[in-house]
C-alpha atoms as a PDB file:
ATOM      1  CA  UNK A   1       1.660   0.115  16.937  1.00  0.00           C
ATOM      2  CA  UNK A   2      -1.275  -0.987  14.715  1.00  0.00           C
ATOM      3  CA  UNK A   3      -1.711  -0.878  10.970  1.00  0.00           C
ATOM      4  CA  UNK A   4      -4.845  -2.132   9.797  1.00  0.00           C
ATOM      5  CA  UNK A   5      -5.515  -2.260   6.004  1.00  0.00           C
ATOM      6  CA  UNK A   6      -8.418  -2.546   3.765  1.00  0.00           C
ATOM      7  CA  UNK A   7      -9.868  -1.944   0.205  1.00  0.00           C
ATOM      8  CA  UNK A   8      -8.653  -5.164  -1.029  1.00  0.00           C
ATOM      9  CA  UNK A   9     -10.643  -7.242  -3.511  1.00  0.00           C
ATOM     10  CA  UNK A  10     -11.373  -8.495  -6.913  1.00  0.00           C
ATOM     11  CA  UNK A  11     -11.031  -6.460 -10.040  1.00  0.00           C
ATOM     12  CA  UNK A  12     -10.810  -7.032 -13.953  1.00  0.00           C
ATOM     13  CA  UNK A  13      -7.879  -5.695 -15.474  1.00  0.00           C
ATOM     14  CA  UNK A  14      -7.631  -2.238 -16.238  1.00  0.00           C
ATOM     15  CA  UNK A  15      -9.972  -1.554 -13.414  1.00  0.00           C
ATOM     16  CA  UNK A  16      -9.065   0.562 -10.111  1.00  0.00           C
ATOM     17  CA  UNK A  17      -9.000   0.272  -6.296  1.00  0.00           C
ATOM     18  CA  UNK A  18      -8.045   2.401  -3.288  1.00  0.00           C
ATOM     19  CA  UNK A  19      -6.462   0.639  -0.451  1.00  0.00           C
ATOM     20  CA  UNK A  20      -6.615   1.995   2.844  1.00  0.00           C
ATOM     21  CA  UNK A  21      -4.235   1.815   5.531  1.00  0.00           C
ATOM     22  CA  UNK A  22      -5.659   3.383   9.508  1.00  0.00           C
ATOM     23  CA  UNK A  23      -2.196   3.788  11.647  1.00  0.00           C
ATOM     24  CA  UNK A  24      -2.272   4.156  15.341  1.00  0.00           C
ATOM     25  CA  UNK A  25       0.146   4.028  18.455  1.00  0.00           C
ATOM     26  CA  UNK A  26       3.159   5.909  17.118  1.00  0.00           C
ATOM     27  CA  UNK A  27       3.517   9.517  16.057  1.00  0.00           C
ATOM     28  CA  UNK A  28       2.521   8.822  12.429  1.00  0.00           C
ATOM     29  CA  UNK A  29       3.385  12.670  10.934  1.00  0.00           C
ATOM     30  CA  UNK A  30       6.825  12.080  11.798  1.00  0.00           C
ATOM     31  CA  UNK A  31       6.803   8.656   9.982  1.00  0.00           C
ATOM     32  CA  UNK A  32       7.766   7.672   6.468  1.00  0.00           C
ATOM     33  CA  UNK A  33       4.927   5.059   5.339  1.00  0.00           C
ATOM     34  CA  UNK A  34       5.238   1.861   2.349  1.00  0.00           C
ATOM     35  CA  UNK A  35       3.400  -0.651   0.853  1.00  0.00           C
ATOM     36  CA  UNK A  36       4.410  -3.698   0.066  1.00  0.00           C
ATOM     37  CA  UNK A  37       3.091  -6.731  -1.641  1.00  0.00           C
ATOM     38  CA  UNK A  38       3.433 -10.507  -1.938  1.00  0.00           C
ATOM     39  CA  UNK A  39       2.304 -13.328  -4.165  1.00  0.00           C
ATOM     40  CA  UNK A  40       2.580 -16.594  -2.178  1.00  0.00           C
ATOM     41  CA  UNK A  41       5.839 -18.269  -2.384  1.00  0.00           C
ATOM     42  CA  UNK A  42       8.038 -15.144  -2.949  1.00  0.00           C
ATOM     43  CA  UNK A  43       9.511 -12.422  -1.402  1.00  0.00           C
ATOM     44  CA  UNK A  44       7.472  -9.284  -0.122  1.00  0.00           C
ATOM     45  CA  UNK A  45       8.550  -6.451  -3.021  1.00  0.00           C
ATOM     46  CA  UNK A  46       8.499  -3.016  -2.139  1.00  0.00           C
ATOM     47  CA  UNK A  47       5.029  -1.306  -4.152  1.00  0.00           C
ATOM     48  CA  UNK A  48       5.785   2.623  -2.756  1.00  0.00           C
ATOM     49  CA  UNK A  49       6.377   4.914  -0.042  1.00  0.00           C
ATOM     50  CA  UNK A  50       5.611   8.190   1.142  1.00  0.00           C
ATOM     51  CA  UNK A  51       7.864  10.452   3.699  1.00  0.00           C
ATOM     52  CA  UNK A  52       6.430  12.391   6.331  1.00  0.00           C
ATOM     53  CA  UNK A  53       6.679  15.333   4.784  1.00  0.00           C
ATOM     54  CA  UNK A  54       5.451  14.060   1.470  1.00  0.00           C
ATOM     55  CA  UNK A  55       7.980  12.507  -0.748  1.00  0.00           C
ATOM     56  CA  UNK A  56       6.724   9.247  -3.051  1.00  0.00           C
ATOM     57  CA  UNK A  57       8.706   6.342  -4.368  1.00  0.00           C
ATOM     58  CA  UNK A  58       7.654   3.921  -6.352  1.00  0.00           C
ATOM     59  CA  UNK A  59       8.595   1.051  -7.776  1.00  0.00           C
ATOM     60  CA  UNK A  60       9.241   0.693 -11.469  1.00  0.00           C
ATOM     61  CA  UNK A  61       6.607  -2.039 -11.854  1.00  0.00           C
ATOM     62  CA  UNK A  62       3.624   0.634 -10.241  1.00  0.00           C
ATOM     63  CA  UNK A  63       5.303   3.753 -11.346  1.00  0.00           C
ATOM     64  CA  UNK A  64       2.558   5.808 -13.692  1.00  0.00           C
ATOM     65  CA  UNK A  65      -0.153   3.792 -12.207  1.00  0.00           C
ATOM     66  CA  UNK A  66      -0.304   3.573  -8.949  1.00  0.00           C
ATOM     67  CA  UNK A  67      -0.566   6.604  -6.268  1.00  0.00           C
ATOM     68  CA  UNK A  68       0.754   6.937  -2.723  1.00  0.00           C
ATOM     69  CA  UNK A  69      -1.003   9.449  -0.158  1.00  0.00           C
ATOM     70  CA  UNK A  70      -1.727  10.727   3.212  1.00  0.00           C
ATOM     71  CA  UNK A  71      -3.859  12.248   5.333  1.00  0.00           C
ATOM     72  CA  UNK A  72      -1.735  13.486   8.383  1.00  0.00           C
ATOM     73  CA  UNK A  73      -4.995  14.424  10.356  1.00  0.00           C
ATOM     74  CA  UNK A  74      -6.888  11.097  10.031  1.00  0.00           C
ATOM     75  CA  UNK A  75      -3.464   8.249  10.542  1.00  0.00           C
ATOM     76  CA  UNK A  76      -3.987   7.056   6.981  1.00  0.00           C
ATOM     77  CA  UNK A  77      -2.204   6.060   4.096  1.00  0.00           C
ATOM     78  CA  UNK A  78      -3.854   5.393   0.968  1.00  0.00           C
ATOM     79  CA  UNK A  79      -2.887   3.488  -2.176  1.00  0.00           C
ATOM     80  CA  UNK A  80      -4.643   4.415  -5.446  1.00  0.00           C
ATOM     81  CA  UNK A  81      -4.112   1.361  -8.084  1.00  0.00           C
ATOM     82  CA  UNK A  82      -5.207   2.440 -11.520  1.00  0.00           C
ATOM     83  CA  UNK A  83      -4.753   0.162 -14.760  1.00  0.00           C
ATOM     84  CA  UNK A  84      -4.354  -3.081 -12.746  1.00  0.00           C
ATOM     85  CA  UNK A  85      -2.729  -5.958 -14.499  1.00  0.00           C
ATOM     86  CA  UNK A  86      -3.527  -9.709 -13.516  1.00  0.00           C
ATOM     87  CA  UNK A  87       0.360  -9.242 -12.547  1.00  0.00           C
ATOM     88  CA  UNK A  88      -0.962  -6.803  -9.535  1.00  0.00           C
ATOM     89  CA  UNK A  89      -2.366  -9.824  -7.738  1.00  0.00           C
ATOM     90  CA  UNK A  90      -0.742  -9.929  -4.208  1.00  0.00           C
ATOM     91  CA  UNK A  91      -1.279  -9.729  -0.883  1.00  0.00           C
ATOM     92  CA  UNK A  92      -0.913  -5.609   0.074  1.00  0.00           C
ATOM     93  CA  UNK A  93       0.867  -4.526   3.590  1.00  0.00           C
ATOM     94  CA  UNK A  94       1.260  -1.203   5.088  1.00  0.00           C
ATOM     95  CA  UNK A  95       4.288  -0.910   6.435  1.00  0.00           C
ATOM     96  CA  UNK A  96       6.144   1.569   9.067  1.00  0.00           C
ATOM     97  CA  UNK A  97      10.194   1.114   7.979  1.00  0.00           C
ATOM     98  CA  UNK A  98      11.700   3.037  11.279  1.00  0.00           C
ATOM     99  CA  UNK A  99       9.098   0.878  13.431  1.00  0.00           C
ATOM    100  CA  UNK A 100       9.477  -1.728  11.127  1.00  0.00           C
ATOM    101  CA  UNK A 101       5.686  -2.671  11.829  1.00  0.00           C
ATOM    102  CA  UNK A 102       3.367  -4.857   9.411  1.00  0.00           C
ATOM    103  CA  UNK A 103      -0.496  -4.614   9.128  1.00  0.00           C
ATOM    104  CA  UNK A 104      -2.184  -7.841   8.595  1.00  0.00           C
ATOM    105  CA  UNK A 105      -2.771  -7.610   4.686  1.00  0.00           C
ATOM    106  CA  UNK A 106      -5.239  -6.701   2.111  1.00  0.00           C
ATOM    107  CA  UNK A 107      -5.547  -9.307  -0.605  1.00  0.00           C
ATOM    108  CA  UNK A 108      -5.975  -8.136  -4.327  1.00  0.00           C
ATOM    109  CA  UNK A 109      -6.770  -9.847  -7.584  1.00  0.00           C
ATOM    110  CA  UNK A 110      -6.773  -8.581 -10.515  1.00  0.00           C
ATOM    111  CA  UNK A 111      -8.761 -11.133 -12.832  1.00  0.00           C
ATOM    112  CA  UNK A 112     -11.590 -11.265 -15.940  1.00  0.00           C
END
């Protein structure tokens, strides 16, 4: 199993980015996907996830901003962060739950 992410970076508040997650080794249509993030010295917090046939979940702190996808045909699972807040900032993971599989990290900051 592999989960590479990327599309991490640095972005003023209110400003946008799409984070990219490429899945491989595992039969990723049958598998729900999540990301998760982490600010150093706490806990990784669930962000949002995405069942295989479609289903989001979000978190209360991302809900209305933030936008879970996939693309069945390609591996991927995408993360579309509008209206960032400096709060954002984090450390991104894809994750596989069943497989319980992380991807290395994409690192976001959300600064002026």
């Amino acid at each position: 199993v592999q989960l590479v992410e990327s599309g991490g970076g640095l972005v003023q508040p209110g400003g946008s980015l799409r984070l990219s997650c490429a899945a491989s080794g595992f039969t990723f249509n049958a598998h729900a996907m999540s990301w998760f993030r982490q600010v150093p010295g706490k806990e990784r917090r669930f962000a949002a996830s995405i069942g295989f046939q479609g289903l989001t979940v979000y978190s209360d702190s991302v809900k209305g901003r933030f936008t879970i996808s996939r693309d069945n045909a390609k591996n991927m699972v995408y993360l579309q962060m509008n209206d960032l807040k400096p709060e954002d900032t984090a450390m991104y993971y894809c994750y596989v739950p069943v497989l319980a599989q992380w991807g290395q990290g994409t690192q976001v900051t959300v600064s002026s």
